[in-house]
PDB file of N, CA and C in Angstrom:
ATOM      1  N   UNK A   1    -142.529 125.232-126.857  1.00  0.00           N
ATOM      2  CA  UNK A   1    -141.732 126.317-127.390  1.00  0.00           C
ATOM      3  C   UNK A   1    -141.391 127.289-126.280  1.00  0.00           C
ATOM      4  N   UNK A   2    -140.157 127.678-125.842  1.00  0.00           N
ATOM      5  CA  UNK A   2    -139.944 129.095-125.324  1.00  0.00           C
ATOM      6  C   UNK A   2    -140.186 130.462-125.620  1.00  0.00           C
ATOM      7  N   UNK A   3    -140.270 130.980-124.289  1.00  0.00           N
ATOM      8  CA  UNK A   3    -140.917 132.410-124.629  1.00  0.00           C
ATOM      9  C   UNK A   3    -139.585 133.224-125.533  1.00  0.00           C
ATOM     10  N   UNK A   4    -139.823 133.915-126.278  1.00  0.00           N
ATOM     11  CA  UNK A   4    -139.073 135.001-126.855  1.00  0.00           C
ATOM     12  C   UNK A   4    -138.149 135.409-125.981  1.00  0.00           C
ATOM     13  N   UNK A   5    -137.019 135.931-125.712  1.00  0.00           N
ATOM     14  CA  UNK A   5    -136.651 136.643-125.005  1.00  0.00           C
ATOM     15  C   UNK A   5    -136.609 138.218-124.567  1.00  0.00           C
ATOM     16  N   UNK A   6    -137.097 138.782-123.468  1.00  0.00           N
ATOM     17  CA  UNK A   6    -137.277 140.342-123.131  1.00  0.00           C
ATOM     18  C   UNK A   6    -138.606 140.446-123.465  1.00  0.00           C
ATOM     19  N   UNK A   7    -139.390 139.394-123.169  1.00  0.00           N
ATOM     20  CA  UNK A   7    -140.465 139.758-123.414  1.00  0.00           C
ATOM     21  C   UNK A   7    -141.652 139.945-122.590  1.00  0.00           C
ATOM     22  N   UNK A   8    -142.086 141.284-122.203  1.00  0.00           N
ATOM     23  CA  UNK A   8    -142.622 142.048-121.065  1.00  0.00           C
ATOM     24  C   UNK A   8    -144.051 141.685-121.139  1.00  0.00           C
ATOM     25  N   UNK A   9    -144.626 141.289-122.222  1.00  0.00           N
ATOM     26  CA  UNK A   9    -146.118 141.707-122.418  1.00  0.00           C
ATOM     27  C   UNK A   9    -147.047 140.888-121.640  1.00  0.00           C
ATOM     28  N   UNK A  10    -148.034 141.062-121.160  1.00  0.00           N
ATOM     29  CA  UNK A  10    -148.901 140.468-120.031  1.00  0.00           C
ATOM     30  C   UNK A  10    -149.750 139.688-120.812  1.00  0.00           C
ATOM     31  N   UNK A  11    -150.036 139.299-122.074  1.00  0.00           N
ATOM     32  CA  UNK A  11    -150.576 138.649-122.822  1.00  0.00           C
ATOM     33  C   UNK A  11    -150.186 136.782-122.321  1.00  0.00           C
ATOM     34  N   UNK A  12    -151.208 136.401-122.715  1.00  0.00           N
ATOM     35  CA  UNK A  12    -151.102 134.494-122.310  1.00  0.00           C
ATOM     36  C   UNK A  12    -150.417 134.462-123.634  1.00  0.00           C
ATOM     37  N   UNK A  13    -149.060 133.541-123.268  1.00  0.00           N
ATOM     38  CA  UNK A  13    -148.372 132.806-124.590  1.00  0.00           C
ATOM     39  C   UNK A  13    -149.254 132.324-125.537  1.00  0.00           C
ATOM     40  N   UNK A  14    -150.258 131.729-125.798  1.00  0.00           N
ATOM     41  CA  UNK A  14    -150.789 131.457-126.605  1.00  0.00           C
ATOM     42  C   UNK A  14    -151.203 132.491-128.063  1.00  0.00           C
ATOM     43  N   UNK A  15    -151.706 133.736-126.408  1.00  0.00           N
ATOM     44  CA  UNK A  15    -151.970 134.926-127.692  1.00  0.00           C
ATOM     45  C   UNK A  15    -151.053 135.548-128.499  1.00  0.00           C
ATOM     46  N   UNK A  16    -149.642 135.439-127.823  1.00  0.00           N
ATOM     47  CA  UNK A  16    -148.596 135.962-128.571  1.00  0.00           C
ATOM     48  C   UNK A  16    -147.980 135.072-129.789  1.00  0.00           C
ATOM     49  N   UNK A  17    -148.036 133.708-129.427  1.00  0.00           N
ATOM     50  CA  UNK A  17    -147.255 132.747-130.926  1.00  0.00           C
ATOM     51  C   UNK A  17    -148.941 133.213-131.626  1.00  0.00           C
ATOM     52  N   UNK A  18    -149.793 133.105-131.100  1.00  0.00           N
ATOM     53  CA  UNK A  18    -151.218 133.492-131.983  1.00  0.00           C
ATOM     54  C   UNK A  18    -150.676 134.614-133.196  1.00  0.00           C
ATOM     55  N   UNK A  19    -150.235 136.073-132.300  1.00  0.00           N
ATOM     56  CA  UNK A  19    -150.017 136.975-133.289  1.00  0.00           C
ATOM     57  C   UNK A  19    -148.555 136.456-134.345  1.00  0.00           C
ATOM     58  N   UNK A  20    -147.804 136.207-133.792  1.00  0.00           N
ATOM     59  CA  UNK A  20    -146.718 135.691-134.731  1.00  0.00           C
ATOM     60  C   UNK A  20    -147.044 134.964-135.466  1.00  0.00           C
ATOM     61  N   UNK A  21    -148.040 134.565-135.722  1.00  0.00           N
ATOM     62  CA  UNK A  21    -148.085 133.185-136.744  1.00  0.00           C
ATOM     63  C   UNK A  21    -149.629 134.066-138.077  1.00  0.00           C
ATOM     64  N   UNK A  22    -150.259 134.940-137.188  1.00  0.00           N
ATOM     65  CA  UNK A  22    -150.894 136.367-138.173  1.00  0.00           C
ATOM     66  C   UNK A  22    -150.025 137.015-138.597  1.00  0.00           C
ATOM     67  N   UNK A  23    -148.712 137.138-138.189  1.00  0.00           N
ATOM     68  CA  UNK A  23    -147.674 137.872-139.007  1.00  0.00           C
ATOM     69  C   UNK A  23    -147.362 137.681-139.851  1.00  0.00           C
ATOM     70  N   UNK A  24    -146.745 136.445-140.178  1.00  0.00           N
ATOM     71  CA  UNK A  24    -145.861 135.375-140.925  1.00  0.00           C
ATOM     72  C   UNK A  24    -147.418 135.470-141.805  1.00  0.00           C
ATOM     73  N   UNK A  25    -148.072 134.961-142.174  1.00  0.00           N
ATOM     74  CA  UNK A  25    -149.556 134.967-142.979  1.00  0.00           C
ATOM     75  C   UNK A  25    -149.503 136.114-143.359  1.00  0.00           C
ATOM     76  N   UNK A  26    -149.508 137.265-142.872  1.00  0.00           N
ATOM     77  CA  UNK A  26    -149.729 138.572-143.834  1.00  0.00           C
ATOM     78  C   UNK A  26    -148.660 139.126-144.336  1.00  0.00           C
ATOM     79  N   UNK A  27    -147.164 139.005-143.859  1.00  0.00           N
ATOM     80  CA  UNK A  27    -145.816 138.812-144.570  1.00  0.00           C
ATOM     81  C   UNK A  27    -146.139 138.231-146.062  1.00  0.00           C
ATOM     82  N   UNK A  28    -146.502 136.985-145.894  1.00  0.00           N
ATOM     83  CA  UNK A  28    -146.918 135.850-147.091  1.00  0.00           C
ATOM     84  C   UNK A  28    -147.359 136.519-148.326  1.00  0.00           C
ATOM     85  N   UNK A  29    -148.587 137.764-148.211  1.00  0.00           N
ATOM     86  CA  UNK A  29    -149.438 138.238-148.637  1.00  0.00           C
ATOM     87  C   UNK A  29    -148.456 139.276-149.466  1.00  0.00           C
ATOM     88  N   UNK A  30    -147.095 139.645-148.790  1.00  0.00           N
ATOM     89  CA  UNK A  30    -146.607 141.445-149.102  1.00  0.00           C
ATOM     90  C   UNK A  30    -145.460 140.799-149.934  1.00  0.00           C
ATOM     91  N   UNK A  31    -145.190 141.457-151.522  1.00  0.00           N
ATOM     92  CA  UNK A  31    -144.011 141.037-152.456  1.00  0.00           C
ATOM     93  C   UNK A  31    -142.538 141.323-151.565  1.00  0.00           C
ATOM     94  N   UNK A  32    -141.641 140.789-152.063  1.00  0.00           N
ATOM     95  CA  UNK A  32    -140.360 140.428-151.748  1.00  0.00           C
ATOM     96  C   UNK A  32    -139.707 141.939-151.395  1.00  0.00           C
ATOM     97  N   UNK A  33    -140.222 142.913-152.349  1.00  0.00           N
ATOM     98  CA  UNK A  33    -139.281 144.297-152.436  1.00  0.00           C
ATOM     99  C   UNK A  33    -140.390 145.231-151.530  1.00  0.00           C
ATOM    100  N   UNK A  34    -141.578 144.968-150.784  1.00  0.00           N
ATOM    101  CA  UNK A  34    -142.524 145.832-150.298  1.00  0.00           C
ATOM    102  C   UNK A  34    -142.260 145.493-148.912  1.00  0.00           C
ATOM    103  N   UNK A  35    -141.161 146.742-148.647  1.00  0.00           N
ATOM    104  CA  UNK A  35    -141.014 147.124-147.109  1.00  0.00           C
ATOM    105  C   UNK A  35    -142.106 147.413-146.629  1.00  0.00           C
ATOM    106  N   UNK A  36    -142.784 148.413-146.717  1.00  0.00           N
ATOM    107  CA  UNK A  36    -143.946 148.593-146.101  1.00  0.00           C
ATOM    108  C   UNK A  36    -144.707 148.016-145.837  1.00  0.00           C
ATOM    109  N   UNK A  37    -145.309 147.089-146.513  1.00  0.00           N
ATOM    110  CA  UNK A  37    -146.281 145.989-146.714  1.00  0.00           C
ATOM    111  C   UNK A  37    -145.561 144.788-145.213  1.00  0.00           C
ATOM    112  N   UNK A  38    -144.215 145.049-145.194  1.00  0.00           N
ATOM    113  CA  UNK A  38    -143.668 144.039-144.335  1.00  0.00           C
ATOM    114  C   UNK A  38    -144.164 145.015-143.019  1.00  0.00           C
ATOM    115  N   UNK A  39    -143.630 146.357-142.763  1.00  0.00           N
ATOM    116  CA  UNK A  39    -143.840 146.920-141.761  1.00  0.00           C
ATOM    117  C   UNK A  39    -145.342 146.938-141.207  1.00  0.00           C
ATOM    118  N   UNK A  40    -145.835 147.378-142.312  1.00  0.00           N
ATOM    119  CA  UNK A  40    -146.998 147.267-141.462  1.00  0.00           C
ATOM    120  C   UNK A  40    -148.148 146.350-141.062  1.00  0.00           C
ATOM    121  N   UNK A  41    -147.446 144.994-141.429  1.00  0.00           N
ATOM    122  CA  UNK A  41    -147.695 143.799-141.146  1.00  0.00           C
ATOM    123  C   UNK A  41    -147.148 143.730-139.281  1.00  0.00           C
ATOM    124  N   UNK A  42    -145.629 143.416-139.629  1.00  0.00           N
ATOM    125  CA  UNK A  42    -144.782 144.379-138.131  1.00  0.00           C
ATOM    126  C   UNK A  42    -146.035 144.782-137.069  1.00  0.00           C
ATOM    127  N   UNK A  43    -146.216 146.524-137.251  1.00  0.00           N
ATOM    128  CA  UNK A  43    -146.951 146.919-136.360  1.00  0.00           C
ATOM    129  C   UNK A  43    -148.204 146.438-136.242  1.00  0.00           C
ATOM    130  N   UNK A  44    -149.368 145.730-137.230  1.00  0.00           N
ATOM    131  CA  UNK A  44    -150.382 145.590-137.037  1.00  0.00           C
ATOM    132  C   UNK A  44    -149.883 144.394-135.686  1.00  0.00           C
ATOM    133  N   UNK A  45    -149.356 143.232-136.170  1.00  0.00           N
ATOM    134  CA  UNK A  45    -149.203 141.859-135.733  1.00  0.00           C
ATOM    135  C   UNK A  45    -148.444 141.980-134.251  1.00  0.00           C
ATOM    136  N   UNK A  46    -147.438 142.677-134.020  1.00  0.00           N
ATOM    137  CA  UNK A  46    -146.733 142.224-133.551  1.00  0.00           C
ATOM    138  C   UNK A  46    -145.916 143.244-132.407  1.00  0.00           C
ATOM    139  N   UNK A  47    -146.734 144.226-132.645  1.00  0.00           N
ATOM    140  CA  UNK A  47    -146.865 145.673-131.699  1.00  0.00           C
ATOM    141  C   UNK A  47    -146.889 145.328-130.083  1.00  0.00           C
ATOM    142  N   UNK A  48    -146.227 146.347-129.360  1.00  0.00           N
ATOM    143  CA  UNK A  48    -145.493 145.232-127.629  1.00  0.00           C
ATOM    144  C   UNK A  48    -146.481 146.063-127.027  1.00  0.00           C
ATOM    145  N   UNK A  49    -146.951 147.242-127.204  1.00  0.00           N
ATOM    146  CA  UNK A  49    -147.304 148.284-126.126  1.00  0.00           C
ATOM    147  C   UNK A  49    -148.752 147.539-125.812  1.00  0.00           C
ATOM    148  N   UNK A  50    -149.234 146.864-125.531  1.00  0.00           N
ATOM    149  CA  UNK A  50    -150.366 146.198-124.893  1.00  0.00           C
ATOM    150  C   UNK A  50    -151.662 146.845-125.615  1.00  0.00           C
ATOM    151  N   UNK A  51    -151.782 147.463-126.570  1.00  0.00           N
ATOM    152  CA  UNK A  51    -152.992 147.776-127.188  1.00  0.00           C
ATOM    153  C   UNK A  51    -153.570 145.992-128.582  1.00  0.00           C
ATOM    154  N   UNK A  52    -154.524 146.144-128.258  1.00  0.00           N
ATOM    155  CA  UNK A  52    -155.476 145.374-129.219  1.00  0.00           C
ATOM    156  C   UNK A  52    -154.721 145.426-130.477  1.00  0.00           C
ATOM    157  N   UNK A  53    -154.402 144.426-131.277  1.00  0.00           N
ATOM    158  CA  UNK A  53    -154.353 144.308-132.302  1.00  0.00           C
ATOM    159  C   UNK A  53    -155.265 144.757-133.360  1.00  0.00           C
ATOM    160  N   UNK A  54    -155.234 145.908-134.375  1.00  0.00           N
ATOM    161  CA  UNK A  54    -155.972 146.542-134.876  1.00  0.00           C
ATOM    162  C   UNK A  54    -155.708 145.991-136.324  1.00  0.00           C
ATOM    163  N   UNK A  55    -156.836 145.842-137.100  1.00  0.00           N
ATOM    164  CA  UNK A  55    -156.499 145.361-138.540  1.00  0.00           C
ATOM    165  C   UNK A  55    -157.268 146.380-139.650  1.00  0.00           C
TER     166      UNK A  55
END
């Protein structure tokens, strides 16, 4: 698979399709009309600024 494009983060590819694929799983979890539930799936998962994934 290719890397994303513009994508700065110093993380090993692995860890990053890692978080994308915790995204998509907790997306799964949030109803169809719950933005939020999507967002903050978003920031938990998928956040660029190099901090730890926080749950």
């Amino acid at each position: 698979m290719a890397e994303p494009n513009g994508s700065s983060s110093t993380a090993p590819l692995s860890e990053r399709w890692a978080a994308v694929d915790d995204y998509f799983a907790c997306i799964t979890e949030c109803s169809l009309d719950d933005g939020t539930c999507v967002t903050h799936c978003m920031e938990t998962h998928l956040k660029q600024d190099g901090a730890s994934g926080a749950s």
